[in-house]
N, C-alpha and C. Protein backbone atom coordinates (compact mmCIF):
# COMPACT_ATOMS: atom_id res chain seq x y z
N UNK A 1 125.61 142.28 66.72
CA UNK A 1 124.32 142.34 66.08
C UNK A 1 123.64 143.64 66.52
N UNK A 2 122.82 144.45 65.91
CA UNK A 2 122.01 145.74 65.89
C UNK A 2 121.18 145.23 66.26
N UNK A 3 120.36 146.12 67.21
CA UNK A 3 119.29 146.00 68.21
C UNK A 3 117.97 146.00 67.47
N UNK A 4 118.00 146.32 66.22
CA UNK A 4 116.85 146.31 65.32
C UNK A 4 116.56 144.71 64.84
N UNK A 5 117.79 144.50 64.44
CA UNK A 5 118.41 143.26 64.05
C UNK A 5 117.61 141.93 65.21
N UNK A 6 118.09 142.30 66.32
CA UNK A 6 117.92 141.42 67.14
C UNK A 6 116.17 141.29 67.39
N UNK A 7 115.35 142.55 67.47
CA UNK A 7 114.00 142.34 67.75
C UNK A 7 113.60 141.68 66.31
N UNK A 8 113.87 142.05 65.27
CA UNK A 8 113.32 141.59 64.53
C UNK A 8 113.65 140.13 64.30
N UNK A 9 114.49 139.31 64.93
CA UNK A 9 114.59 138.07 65.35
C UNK A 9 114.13 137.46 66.64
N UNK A 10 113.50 138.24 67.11
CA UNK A 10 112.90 137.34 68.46
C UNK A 10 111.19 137.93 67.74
N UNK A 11 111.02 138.98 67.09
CA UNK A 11 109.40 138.85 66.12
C UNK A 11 108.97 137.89 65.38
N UNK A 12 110.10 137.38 64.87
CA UNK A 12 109.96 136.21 63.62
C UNK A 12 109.74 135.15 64.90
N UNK A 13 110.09 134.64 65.75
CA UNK A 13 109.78 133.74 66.70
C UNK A 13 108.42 134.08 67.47
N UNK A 14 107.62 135.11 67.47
CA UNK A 14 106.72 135.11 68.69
C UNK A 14 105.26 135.18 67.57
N UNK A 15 104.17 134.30 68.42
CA UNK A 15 103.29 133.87 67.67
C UNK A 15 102.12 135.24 67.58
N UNK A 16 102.41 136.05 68.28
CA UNK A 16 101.83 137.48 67.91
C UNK A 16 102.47 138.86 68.91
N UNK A 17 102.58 139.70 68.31
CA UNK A 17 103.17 140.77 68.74
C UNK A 17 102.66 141.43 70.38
N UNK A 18 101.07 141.14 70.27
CA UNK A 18 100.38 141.53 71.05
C UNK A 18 100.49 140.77 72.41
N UNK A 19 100.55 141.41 73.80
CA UNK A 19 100.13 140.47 75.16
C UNK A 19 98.97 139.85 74.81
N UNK A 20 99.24 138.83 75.46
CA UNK A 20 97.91 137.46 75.80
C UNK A 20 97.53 137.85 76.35
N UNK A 21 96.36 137.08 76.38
CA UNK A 21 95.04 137.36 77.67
C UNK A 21 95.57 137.22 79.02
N UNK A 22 96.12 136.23 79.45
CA UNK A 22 96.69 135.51 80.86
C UNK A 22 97.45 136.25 80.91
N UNK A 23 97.72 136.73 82.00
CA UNK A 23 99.30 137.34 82.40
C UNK A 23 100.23 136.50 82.37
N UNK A 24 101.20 137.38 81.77
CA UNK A 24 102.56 136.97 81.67
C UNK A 24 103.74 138.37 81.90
N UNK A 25 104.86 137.77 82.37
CA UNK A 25 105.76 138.65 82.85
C UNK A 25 107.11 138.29 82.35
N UNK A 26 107.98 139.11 81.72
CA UNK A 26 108.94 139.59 81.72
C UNK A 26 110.07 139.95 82.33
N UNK A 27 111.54 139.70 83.02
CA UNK A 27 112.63 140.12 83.85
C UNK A 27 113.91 140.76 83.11
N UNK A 28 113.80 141.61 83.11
CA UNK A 28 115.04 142.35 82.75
C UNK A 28 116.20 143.11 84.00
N UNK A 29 117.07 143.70 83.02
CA UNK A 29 117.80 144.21 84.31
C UNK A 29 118.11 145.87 83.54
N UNK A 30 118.14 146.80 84.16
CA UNK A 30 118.89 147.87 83.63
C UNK A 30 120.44 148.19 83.82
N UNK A 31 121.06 148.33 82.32
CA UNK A 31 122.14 147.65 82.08
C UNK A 31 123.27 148.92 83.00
N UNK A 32 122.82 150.08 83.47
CA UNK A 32 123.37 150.82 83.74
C UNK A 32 123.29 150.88 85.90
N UNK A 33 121.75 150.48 86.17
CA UNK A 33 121.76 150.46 87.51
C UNK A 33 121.89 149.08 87.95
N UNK A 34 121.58 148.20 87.35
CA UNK A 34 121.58 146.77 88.01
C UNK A 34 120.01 146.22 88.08
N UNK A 35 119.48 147.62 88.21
CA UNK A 35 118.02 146.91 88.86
C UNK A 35 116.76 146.18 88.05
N UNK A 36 116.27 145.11 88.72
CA UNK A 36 115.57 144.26 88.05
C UNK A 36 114.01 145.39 87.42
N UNK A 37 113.66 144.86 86.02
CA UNK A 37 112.10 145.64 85.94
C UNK A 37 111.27 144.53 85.24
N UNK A 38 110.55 144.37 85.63
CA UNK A 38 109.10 143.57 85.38
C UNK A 38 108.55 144.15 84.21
N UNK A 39 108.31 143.22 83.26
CA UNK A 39 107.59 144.02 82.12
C UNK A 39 106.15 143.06 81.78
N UNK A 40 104.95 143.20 82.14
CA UNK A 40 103.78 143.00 81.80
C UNK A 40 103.29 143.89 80.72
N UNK A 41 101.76 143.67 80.74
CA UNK A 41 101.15 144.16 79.81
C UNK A 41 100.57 145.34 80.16
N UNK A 42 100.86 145.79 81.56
CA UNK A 42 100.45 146.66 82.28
C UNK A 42 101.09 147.81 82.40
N UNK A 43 102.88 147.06 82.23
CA UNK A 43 103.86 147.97 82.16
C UNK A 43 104.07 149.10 81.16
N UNK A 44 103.29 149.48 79.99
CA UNK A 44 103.19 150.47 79.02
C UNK A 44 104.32 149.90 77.92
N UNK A 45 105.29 148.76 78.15
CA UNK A 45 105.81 148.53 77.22
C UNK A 45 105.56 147.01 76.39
N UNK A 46 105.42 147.07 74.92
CA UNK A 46 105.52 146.20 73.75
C UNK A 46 105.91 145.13 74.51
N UNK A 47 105.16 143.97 73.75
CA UNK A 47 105.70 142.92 74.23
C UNK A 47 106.54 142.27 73.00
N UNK A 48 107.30 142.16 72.05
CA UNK A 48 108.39 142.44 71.41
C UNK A 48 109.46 142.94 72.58
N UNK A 49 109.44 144.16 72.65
CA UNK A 49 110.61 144.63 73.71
C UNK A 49 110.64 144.47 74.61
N UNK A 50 109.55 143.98 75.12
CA UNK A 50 110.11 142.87 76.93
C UNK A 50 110.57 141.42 76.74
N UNK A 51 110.21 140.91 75.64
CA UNK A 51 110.87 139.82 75.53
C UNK A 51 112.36 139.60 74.98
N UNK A 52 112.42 140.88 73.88
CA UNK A 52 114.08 140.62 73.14
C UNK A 52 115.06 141.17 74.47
N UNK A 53 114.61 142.09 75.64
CA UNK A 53 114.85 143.02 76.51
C UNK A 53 115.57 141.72 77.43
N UNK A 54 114.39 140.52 77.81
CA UNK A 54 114.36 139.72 78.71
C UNK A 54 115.55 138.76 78.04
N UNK A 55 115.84 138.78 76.78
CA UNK A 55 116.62 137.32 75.90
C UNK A 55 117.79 137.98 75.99
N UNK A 56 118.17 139.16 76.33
CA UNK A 56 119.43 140.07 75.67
C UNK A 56 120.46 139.45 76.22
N UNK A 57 121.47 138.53 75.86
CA UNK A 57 122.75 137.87 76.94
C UNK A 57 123.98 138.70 76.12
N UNK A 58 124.35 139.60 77.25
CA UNK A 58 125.16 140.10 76.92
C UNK A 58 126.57 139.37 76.40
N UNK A 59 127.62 140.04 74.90
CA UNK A 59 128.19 139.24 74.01
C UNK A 59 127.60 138.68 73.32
N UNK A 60 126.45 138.24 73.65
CA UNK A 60 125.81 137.49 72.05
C UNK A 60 124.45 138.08 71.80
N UNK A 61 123.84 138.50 72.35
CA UNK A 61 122.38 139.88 71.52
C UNK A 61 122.67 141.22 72.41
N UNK A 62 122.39 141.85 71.98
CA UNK A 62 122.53 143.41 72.64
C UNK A 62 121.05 143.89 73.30
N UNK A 63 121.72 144.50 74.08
CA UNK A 63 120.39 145.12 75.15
C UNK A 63 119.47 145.76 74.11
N UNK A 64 118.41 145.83 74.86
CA UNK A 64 117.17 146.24 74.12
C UNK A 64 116.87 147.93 74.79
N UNK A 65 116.58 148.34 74.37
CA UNK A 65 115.71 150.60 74.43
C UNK A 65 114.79 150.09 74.89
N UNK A 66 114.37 150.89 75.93
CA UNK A 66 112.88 151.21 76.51
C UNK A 66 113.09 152.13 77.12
N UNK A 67 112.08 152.82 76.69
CA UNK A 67 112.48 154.34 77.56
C UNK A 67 113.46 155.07 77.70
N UNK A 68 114.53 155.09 77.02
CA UNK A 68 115.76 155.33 77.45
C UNK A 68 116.97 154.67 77.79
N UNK A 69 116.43 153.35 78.34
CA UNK A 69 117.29 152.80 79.04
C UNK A 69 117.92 151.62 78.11
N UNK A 70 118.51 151.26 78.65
CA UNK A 70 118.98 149.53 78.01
C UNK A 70 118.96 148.31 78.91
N UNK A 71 117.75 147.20 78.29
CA UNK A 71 117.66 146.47 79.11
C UNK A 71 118.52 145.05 78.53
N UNK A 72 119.03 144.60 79.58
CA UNK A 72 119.27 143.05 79.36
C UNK A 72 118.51 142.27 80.09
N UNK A 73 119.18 141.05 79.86
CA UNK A 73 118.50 139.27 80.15
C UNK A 73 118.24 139.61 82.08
N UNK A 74 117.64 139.28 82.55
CA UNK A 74 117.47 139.57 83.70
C UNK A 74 118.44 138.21 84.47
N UNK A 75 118.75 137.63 84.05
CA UNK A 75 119.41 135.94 84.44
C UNK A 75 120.72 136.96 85.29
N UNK A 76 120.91 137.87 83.98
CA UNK A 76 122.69 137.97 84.10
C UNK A 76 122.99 138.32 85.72
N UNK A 77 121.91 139.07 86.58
CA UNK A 77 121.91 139.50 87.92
C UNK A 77 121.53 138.38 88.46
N UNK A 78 121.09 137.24 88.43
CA UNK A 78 120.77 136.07 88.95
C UNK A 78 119.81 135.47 88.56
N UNK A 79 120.35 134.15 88.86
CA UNK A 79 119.54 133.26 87.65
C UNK A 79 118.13 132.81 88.87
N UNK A 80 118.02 133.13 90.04
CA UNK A 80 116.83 132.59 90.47
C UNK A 80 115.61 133.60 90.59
N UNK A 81 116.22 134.64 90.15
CA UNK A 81 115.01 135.85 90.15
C UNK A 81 114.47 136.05 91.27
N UNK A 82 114.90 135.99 91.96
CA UNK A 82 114.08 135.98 93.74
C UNK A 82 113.52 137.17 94.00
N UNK A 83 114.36 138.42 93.62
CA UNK A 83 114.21 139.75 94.12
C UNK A 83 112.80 139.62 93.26
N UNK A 84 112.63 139.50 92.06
CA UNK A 84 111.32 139.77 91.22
C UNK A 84 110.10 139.01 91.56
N UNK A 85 110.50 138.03 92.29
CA UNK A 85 109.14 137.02 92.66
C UNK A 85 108.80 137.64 93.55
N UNK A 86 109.63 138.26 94.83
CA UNK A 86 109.16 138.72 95.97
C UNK A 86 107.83 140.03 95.65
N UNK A 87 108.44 140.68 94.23
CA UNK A 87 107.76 141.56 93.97
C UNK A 87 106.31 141.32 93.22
N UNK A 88 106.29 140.45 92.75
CA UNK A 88 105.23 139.66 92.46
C UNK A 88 104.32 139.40 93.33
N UNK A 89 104.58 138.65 94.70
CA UNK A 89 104.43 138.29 95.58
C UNK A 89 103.61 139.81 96.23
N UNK A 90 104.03 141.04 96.22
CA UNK A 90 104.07 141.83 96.97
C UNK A 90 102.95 143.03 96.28
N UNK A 91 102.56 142.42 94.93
CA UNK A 91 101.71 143.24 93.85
C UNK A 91 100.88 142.56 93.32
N UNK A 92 99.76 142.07 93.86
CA UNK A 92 99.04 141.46 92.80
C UNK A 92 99.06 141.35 91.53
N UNK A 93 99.19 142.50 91.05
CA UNK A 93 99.17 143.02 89.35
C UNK A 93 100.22 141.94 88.98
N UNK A 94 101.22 141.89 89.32
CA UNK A 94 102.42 141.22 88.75
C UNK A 94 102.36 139.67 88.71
N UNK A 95 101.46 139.33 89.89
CA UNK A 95 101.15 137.74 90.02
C UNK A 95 100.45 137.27 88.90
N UNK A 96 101.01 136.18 88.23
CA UNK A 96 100.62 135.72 86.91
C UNK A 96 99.11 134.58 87.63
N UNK A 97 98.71 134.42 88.70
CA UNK A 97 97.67 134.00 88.87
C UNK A 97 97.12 134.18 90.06
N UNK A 98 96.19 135.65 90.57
CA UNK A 98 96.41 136.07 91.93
C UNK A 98 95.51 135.29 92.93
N UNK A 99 94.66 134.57 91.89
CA UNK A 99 93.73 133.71 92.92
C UNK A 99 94.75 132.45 93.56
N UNK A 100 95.99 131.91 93.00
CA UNK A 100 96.29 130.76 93.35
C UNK A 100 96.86 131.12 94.38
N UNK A 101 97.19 130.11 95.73
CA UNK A 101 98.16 130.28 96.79
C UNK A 101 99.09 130.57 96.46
N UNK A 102 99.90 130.81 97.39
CA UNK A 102 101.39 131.72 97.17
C UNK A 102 101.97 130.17 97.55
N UNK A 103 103.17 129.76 96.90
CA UNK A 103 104.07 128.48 97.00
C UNK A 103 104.97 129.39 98.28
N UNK A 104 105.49 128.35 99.13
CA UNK A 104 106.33 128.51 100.22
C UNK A 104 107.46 129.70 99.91
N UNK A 105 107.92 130.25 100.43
CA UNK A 105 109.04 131.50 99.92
C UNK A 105 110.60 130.70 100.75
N UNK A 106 111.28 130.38 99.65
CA UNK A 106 112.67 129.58 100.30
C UNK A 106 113.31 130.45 101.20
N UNK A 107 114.04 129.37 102.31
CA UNK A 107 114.61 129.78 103.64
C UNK A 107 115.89 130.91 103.24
């Protein structure tokens, strides 16, 4: 499937193009370094392309362009996202609710 192809199937699914009010976040991976990127509303990129970016399972949708790069499903590097929470954890900005306590950080 073409990468045009594919956003314009995760558009037809999303109830507006635009970030919400509430934060929300995004996990991708870059398909070339490994490394995890956070995509908010803060991040300068579409939220269309952090989400088809975040859905991309490689063999069955194709990575998504941003910037240059090609992002996939962030799962495919691990499915518990740990490295990205920590970063969350470590940035307010990224915390989807910075007033709430921080939940225990597993052993």
């Amino acid at each position: 499937m073409a990468e045009d192809v594919w956003k314009a199937r995760i558009g037809a699914g999303l109830p507006s193009h635009e970030w919400p009010g509430q934060h929300i976040a995004t996990v991708a991976i870059d398909t070339q370094t490994g490394e995890h990127r956070i995509f908010d509303r803060d991040s300068g990129v579409d939220l269309l392309s952090a989400v088809a970016a975040s859905c991309a399972v490689p063999g069955v949708y194709p990575p998504v362009t941003i910037d240059g790069k090609r992002y996939m499903d962030g799962g495919v590097r691990t499915t518990t996202n740990a490295g990205p929470r920590r970063s969350l954890r470590r940035n307010p900005r990224h915390r989807p609710d910075p007033g709430r306590p921080e939940p225990p950080t597993p052993a």
